[in-house]
N, C-alpha and C. Protein backbone atom coordinates (compact mmCIF):
# COMPACT_ATOMS: atom_id res chain seq x y z
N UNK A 1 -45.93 4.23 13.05
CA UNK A 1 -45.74 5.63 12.73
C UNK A 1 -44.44 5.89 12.00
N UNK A 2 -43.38 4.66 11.65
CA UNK A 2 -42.19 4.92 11.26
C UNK A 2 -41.63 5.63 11.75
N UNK A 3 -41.13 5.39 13.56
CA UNK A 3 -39.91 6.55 13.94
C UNK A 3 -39.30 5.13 14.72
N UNK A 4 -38.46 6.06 14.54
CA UNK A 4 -37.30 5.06 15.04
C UNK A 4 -37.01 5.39 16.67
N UNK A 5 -37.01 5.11 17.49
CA UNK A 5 -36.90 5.65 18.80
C UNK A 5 -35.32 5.25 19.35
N UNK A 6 -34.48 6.21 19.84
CA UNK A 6 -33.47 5.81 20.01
C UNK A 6 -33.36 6.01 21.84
N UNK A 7 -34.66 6.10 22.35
CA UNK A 7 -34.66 5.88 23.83
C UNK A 7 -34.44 4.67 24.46
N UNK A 8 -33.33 4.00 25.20
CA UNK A 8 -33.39 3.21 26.04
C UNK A 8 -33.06 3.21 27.44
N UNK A 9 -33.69 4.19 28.33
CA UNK A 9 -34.00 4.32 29.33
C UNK A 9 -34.84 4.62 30.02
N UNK A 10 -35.29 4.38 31.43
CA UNK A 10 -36.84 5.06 32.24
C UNK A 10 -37.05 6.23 32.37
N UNK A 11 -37.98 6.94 31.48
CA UNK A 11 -38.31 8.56 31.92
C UNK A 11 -39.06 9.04 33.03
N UNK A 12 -39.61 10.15 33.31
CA UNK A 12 -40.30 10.73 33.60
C UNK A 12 -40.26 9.93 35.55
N UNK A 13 -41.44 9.73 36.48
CA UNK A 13 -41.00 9.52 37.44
C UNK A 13 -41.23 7.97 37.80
N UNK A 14 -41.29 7.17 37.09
CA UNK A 14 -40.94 5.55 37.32
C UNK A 14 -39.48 4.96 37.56
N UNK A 15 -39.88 4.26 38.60
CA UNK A 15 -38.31 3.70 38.92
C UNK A 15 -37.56 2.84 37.82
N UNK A 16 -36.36 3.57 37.73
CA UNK A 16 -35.62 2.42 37.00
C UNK A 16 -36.05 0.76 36.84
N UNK A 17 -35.77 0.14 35.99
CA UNK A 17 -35.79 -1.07 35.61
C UNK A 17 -34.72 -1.94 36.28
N UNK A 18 -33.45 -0.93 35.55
CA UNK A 18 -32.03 -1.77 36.70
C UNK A 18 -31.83 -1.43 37.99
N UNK A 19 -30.88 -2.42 38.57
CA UNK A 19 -30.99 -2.54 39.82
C UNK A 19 -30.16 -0.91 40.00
N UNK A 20 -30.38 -0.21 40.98
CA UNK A 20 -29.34 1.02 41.40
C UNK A 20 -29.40 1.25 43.08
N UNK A 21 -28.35 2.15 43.36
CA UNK A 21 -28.54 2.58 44.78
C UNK A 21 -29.46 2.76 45.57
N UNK A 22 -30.43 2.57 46.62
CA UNK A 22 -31.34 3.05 46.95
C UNK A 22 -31.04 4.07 47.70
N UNK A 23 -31.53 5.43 47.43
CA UNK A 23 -31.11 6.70 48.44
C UNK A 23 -31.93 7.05 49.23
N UNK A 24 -32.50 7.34 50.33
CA UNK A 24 -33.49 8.09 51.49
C UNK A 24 -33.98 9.77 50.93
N UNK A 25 -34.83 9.96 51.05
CA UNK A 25 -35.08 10.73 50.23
C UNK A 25 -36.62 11.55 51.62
N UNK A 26 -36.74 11.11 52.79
CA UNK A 26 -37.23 11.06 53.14
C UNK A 26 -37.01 12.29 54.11
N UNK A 27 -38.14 12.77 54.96
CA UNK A 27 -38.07 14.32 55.02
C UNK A 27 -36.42 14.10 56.23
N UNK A 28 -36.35 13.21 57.15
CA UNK A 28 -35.20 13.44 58.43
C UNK A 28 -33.85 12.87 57.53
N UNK A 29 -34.27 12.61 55.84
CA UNK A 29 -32.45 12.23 55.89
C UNK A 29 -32.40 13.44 55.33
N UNK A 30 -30.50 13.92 55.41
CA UNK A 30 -30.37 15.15 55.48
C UNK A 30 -30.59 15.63 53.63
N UNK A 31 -30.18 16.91 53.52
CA UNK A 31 -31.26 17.33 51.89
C UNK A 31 -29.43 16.83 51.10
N UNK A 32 -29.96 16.46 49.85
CA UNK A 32 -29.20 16.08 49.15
C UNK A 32 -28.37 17.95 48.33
N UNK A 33 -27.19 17.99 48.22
CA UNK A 33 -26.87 18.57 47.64
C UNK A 33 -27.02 19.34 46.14
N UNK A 34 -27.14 20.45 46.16
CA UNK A 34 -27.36 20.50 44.19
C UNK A 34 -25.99 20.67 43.65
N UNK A 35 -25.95 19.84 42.10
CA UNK A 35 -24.40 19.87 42.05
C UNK A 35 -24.45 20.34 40.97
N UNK A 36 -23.70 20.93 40.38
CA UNK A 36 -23.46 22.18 39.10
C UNK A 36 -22.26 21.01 38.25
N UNK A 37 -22.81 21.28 37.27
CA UNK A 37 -22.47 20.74 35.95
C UNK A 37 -21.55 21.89 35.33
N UNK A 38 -19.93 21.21 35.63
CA UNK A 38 -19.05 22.09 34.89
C UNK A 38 -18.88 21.52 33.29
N UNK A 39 -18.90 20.57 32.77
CA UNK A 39 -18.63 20.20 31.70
C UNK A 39 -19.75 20.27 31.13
N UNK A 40 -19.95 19.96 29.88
CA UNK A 40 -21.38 19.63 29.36
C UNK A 40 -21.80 18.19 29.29
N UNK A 41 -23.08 17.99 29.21
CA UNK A 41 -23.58 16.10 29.50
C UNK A 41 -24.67 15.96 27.92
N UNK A 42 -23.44 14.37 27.77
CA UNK A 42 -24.31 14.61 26.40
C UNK A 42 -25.59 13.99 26.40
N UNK A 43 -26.66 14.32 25.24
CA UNK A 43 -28.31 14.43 25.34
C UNK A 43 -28.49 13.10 25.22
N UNK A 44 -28.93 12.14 25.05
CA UNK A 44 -29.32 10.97 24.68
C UNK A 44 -31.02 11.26 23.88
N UNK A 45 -31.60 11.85 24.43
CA UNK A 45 -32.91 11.69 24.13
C UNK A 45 -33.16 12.36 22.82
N UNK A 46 -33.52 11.37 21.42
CA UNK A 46 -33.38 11.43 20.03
C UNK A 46 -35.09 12.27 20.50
N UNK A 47 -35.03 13.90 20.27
CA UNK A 47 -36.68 14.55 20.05
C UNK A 47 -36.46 15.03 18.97
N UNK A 48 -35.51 14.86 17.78
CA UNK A 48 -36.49 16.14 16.06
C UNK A 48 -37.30 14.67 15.94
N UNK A 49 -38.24 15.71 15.14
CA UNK A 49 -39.68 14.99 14.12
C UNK A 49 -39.37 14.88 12.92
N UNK A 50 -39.60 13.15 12.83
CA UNK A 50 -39.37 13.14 11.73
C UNK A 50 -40.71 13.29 10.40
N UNK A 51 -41.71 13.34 11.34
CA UNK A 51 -42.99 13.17 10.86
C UNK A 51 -44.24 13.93 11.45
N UNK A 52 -44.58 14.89 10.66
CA UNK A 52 -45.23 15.67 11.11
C UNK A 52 -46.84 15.21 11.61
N UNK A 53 -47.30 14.87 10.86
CA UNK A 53 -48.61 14.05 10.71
C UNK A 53 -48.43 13.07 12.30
N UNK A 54 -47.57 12.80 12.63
CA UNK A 54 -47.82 11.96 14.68
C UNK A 54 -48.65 13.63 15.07
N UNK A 55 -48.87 14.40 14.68
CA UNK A 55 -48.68 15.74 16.15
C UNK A 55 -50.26 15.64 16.01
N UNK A 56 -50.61 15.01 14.96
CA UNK A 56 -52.76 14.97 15.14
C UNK A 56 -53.18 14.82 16.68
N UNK A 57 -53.94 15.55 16.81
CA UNK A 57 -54.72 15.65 17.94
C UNK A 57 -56.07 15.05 18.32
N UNK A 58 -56.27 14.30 19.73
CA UNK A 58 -57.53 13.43 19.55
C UNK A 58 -59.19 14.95 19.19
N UNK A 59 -59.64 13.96 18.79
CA UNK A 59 -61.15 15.08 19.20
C UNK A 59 -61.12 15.84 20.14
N UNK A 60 -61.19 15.18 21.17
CA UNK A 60 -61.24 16.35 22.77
C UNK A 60 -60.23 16.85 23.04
N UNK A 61 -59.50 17.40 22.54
CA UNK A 61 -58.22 17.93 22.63
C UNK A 61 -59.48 19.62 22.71
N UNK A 62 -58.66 20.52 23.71
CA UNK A 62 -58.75 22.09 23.91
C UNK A 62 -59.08 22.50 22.59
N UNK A 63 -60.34 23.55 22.14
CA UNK A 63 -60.11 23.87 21.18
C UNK A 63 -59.46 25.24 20.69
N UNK A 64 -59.83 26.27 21.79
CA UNK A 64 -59.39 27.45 21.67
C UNK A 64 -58.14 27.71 22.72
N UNK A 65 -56.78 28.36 21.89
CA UNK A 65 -55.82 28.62 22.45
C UNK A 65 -55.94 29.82 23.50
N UNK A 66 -57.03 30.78 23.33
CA UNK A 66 -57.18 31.92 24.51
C UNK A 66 -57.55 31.29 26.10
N UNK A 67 -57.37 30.00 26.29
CA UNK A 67 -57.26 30.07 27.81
C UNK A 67 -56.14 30.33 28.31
N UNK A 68 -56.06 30.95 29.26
CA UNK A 68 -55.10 31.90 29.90
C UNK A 68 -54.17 30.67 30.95
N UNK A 69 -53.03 30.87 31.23
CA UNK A 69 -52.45 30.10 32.57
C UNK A 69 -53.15 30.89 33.77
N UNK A 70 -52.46 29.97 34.62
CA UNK A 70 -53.70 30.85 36.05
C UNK A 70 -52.54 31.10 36.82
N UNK A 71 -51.30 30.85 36.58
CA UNK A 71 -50.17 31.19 37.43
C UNK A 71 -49.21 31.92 36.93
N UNK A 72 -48.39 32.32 37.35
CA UNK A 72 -47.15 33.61 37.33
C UNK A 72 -46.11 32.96 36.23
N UNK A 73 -46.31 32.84 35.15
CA UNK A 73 -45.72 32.34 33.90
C UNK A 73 -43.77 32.49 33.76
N UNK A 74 -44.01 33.52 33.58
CA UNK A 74 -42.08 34.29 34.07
C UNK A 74 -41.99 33.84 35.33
N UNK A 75 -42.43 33.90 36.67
CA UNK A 75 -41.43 33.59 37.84
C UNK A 75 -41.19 31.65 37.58
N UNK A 76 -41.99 31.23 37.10
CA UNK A 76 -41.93 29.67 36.64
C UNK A 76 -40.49 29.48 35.76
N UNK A 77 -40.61 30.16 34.61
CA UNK A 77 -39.52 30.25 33.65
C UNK A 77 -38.25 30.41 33.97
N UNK A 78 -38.33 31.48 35.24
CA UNK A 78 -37.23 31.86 36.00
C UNK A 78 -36.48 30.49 36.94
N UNK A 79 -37.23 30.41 37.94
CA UNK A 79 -37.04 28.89 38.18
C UNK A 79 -36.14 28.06 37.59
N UNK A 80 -36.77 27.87 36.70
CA UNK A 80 -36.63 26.94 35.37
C UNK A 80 -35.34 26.87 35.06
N UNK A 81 -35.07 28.26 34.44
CA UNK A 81 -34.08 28.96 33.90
C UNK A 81 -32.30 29.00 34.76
N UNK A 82 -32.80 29.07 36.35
CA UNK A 82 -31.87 29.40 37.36
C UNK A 82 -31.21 27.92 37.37
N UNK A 83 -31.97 26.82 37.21
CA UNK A 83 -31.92 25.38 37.39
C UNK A 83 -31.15 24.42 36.49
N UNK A 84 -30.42 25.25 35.37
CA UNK A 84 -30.19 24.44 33.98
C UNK A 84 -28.63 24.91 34.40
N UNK A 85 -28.03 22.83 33.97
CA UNK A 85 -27.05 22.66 34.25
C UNK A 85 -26.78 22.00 35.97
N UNK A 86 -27.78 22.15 36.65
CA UNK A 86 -27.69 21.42 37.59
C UNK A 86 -28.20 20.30 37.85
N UNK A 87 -28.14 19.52 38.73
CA UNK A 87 -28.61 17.92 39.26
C UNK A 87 -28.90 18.11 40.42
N UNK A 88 -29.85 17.09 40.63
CA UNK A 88 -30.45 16.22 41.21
C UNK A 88 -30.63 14.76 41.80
N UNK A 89 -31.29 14.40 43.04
CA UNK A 89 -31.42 13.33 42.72
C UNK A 89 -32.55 12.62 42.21
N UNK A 90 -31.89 11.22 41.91
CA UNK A 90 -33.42 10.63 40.59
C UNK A 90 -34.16 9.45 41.56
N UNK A 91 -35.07 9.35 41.13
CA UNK A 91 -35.99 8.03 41.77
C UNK A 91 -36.96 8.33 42.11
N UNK A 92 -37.89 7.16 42.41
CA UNK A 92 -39.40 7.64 42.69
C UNK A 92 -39.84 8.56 43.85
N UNK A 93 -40.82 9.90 42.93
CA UNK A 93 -41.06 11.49 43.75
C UNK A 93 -39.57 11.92 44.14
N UNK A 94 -38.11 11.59 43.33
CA UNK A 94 -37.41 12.47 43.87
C UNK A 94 -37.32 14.38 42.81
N UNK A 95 -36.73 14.72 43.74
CA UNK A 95 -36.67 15.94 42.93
C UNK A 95 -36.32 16.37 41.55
N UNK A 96 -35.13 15.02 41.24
CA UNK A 96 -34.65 15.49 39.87
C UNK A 96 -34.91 14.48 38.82
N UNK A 97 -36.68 13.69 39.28
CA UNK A 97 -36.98 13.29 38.13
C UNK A 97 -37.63 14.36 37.09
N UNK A 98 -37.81 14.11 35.88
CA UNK A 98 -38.30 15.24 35.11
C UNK A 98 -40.14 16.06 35.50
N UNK A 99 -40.77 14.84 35.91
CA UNK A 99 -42.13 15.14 36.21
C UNK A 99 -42.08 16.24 38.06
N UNK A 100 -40.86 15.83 38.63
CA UNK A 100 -40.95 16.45 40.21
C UNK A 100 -40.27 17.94 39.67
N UNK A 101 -39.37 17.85 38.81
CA UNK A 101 -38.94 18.90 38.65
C UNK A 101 -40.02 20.12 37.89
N UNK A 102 -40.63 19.36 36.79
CA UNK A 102 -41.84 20.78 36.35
C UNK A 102 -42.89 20.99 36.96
N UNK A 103 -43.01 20.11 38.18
CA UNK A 103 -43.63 20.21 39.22
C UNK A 103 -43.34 21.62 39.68
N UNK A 104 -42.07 21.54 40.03
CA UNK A 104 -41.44 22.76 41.25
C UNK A 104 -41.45 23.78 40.77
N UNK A 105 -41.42 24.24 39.35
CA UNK A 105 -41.30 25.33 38.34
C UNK A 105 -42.99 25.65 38.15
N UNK A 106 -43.49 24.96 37.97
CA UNK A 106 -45.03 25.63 37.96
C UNK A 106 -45.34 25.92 39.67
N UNK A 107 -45.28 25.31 40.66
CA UNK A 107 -45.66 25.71 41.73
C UNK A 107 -44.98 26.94 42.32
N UNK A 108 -43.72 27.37 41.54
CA UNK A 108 -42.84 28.55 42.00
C UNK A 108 -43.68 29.58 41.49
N UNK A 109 -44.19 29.52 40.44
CA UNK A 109 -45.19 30.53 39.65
C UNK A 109 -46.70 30.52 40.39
N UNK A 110 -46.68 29.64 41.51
CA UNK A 110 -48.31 29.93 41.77
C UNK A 110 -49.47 28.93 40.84
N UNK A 111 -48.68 28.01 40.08
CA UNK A 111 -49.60 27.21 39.76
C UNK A 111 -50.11 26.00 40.60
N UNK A 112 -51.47 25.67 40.61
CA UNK A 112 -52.23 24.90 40.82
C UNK A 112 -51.90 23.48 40.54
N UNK A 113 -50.41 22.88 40.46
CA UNK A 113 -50.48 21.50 40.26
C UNK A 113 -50.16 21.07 41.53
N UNK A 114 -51.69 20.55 42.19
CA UNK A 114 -52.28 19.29 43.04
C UNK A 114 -52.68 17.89 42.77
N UNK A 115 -52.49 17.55 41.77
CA UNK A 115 -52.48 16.16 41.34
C UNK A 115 -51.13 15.50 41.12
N UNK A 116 -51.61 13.92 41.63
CA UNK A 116 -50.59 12.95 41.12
C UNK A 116 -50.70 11.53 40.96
N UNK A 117 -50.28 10.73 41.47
CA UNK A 117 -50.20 9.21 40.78
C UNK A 117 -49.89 8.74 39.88
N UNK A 118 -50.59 9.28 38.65
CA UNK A 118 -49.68 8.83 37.34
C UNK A 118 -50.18 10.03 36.26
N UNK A 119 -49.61 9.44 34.77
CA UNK A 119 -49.32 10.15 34.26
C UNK A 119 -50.54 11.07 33.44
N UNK A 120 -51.76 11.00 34.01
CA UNK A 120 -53.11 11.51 33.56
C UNK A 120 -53.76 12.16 34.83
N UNK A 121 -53.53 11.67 35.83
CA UNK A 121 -54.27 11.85 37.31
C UNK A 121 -53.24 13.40 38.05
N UNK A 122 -52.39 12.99 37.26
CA UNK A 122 -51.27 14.50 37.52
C UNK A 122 -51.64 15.95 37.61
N UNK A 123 -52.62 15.97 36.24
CA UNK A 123 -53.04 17.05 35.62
C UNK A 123 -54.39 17.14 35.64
N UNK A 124 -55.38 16.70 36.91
CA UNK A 124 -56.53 16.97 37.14
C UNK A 124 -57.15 18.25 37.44
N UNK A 125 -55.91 19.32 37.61
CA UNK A 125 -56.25 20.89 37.72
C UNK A 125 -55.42 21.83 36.41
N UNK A 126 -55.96 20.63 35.12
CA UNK A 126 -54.79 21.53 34.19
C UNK A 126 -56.00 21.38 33.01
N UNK A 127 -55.44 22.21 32.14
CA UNK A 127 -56.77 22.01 30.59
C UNK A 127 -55.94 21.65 29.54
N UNK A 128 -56.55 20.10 29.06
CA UNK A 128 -55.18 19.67 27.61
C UNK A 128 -55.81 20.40 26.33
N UNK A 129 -54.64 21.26 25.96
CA UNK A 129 -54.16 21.57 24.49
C UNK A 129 -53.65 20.81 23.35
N UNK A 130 -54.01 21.42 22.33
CA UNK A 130 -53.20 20.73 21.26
C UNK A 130 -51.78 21.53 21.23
N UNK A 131 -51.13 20.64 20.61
CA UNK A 131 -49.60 21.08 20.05
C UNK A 131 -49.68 22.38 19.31
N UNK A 132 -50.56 22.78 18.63
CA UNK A 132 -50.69 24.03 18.19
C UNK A 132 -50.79 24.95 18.68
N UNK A 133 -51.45 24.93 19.67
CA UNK A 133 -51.84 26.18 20.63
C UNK A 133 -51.05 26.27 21.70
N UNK A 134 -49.47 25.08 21.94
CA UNK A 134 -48.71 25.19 23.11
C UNK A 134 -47.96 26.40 22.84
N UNK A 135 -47.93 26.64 24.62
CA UNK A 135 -47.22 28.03 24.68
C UNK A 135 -46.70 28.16 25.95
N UNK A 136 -45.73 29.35 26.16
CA UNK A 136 -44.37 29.06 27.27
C UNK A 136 -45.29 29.05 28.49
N UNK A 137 -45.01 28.38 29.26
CA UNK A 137 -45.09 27.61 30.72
C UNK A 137 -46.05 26.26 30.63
N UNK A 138 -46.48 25.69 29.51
CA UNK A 138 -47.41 24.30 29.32
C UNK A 138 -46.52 23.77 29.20
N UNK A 139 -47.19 22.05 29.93
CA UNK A 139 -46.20 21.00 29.44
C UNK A 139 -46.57 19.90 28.97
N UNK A 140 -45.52 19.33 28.63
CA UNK A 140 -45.71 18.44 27.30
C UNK A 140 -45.33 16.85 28.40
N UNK A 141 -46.31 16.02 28.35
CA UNK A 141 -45.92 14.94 28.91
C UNK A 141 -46.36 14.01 27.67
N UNK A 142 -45.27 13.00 27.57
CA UNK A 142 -45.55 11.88 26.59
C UNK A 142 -45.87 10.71 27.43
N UNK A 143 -47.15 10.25 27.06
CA UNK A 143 -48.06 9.42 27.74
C UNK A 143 -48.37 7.80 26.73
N UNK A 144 -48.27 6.75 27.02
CA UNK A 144 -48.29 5.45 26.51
C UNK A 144 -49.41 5.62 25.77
N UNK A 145 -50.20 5.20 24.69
CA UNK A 145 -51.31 5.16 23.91
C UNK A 145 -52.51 4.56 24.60
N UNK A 146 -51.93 2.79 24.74
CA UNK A 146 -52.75 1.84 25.23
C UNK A 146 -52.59 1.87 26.90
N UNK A 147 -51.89 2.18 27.70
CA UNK A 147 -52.02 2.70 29.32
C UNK A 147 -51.69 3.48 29.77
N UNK A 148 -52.52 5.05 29.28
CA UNK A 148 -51.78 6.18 29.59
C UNK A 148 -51.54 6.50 30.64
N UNK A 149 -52.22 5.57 31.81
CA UNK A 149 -51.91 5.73 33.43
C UNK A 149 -50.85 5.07 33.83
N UNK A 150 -50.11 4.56 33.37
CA UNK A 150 -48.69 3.40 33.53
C UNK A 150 -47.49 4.69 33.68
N UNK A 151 -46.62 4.56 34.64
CA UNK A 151 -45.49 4.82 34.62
C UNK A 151 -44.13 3.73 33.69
N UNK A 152 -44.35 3.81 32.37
CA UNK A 152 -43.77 2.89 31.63
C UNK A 152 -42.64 3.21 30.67
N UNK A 153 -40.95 2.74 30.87
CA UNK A 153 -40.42 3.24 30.01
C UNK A 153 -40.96 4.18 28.81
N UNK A 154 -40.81 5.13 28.83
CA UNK A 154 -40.59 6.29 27.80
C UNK A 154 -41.60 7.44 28.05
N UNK A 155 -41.97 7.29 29.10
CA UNK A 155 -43.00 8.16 29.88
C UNK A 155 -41.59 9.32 30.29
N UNK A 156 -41.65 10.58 29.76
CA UNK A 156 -41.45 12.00 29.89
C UNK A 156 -41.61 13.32 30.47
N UNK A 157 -41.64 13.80 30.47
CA UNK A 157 -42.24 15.31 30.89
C UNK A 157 -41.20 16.35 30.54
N UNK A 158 -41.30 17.62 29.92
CA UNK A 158 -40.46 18.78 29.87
C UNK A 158 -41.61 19.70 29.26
N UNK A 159 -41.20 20.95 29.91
CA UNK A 159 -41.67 22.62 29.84
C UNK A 159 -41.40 23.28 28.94
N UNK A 160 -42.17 23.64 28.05
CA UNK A 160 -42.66 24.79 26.96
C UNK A 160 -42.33 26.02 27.68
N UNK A 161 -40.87 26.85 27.37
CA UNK A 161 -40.44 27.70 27.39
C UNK A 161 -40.30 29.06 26.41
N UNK A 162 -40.44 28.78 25.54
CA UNK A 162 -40.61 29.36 24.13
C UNK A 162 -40.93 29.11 23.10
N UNK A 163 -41.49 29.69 22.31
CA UNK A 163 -42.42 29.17 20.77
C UNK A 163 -41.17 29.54 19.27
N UNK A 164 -40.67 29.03 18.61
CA UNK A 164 -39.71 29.95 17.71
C UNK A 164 -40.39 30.27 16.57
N UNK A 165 -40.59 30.96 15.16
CA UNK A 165 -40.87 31.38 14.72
C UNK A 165 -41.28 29.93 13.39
N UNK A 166 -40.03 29.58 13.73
CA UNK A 166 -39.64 28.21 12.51
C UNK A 166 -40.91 27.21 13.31
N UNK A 167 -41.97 26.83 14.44
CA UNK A 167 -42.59 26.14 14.63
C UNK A 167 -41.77 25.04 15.72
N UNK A 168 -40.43 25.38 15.56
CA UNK A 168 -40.04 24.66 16.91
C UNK A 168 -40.38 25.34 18.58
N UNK A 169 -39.51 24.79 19.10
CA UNK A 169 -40.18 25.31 20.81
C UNK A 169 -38.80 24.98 21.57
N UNK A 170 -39.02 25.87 22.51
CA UNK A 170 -37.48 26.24 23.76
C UNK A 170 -38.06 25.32 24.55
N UNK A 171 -37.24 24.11 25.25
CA UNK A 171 -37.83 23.22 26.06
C UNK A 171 -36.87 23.49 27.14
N UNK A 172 -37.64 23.54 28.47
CA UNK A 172 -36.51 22.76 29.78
C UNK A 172 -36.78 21.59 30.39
N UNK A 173 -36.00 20.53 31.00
CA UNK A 173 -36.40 19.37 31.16
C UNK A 173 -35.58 19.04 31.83
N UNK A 174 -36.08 17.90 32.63
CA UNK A 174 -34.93 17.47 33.60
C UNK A 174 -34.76 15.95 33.57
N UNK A 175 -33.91 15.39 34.19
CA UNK A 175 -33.32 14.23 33.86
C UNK A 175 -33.69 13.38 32.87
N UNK A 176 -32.65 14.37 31.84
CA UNK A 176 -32.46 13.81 30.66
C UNK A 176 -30.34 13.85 30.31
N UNK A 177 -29.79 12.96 30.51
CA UNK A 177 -30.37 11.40 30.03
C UNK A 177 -30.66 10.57 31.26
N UNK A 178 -31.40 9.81 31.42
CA UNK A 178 -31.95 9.37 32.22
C UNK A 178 -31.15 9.00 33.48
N UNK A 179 -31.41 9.15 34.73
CA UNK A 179 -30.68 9.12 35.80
C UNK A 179 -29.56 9.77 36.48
N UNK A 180 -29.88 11.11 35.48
CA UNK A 180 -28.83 12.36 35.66
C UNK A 180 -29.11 12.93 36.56
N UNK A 181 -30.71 13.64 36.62
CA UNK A 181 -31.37 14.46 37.11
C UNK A 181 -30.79 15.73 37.06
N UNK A 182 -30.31 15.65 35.69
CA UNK A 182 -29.70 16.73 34.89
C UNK A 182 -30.89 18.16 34.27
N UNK A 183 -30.50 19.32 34.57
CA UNK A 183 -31.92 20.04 34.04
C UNK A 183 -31.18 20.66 33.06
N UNK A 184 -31.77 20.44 31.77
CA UNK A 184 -30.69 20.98 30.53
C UNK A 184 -32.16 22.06 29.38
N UNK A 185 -31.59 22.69 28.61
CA UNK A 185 -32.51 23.62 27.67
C UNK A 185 -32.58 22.91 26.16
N UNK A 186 -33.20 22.88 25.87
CA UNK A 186 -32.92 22.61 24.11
C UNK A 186 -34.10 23.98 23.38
N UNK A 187 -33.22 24.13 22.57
CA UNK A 187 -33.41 25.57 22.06
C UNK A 187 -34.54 25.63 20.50
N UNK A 188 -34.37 24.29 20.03
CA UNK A 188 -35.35 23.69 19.04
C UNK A 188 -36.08 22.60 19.10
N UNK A 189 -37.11 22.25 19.67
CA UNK A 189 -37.37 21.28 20.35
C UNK A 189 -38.73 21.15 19.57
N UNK A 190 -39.01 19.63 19.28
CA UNK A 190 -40.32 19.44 18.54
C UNK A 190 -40.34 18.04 19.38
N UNK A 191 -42.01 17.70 19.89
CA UNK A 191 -41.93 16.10 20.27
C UNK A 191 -41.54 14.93 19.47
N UNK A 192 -41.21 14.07 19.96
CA UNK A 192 -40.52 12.80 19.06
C UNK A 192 -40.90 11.64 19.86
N UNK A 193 -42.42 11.21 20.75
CA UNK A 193 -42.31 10.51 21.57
C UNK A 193 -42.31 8.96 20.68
N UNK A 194 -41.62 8.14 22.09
CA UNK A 194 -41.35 6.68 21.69
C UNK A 194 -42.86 5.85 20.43
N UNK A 195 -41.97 5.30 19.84
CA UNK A 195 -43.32 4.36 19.53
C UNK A 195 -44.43 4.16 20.39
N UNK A 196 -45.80 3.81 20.27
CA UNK A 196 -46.51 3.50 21.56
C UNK A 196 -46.81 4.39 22.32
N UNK A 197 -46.42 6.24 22.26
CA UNK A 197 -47.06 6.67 22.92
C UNK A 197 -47.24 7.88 22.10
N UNK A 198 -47.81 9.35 22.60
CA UNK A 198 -48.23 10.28 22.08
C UNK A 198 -47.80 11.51 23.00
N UNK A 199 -47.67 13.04 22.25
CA UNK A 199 -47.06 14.34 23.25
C UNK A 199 -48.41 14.40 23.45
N UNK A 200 -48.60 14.92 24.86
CA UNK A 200 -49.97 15.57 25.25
C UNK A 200 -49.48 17.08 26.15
N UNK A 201 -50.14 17.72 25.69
CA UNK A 201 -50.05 19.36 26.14
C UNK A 201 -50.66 19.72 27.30
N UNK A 202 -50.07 20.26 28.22
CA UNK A 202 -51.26 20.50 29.39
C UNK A 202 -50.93 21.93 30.13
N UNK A 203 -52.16 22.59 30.56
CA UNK A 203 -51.96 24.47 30.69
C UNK A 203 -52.74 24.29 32.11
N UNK A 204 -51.96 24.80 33.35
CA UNK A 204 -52.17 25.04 34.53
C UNK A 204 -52.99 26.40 34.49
């Protein structure tokens, strides 16, 4: 596809590769703190497009954008919104991987996400869109081509917050750069997923 991917770390909710701390995360150890980000943390994750023509959509992709969300769109956003600039912790099903976190933001709104395991089985109560028809509270998970069920370096997730006029999009997302469990905004946001995989759109 000619992009250059400047990701080298584990996204979305797969455990790191390198060795790290193991933390308890489990309901009797006590709740981990949220910690507020006084400085700013810089982005790592290279998302402008350089190429428009990746955003093609398979056949079965949604065809009509009038399906509605089924949940409380703004109290989600809000969430969302209250959450940026803070951390988390990261690791497998913790809170401040990016997939647990737009988890918590659609379920604050009353959405229906009851699925999980991996990165297709997630969204068994959701309807996939194309990139065209995304709109604020869908999300965008970048999924491997050849094992889209793999939790595999460069596997993603962040929330469609706003549409801009220019064709970009208000994203929120969380642990980015990887192992922050940092929840940060980007205000022009177009997908840029790794070589090897593809953005897929999905509407609760």
């Amino acid at each position: 596809m000619g992009l250059v991917s400047s990701i080298t770390f584990a996204f979305g909710a797969a455990p790191a590769v390198a060795a790290a701390p193991v933390e308890d995360f489990t309901a009797s150890a006590p709740a981990a703190a949220v910690q507020t980000s006084t400085t700013p943390v810089a982005q790592t994750l290279d998302t402008a497009l350089a190429d428009t023509d990746m955003l093609a959509s398979p056949l079965d992709l949604a065809e009509e954008a009038s399906i509605p969300h089924n949940f409380d769109v703004a109290a989600t956003i809000a969430l969302a919104e209250s959450e940026i600039g803070t951390s988390r912790p990261t690791g497998w099903s913790a809170p401040g991987e990016c997939i647990m976190s737009a988890q918590r933001w659609i379920r604050a709104g009353g959405g229906n996400w009851v699925g999980g395991g991996n990165p297709v089985t997630n969204y068994d109560t959701a309807t996939r869109m194309t990139i065209a028809d995304a709109a604020p509270g869908d999300i965008v998970q970048y999924e491997n081509i050849e094992s889209p069920t793999s939790w595999v370096t460069g596997v993603h997730t962040v929330m469609i917050v706003g549409v801009n006029t220019d064709g970009t999009f208000q994203i929120i997302e969380s642990n980015n750069p990887g192992g922050s469990g940092l929840v940060s905004k980007d205000e022009a946001w177009l997908p840029k997923p790794p070589s090897g995989f593809e953005a897929v759109v999905w509407r609760f």
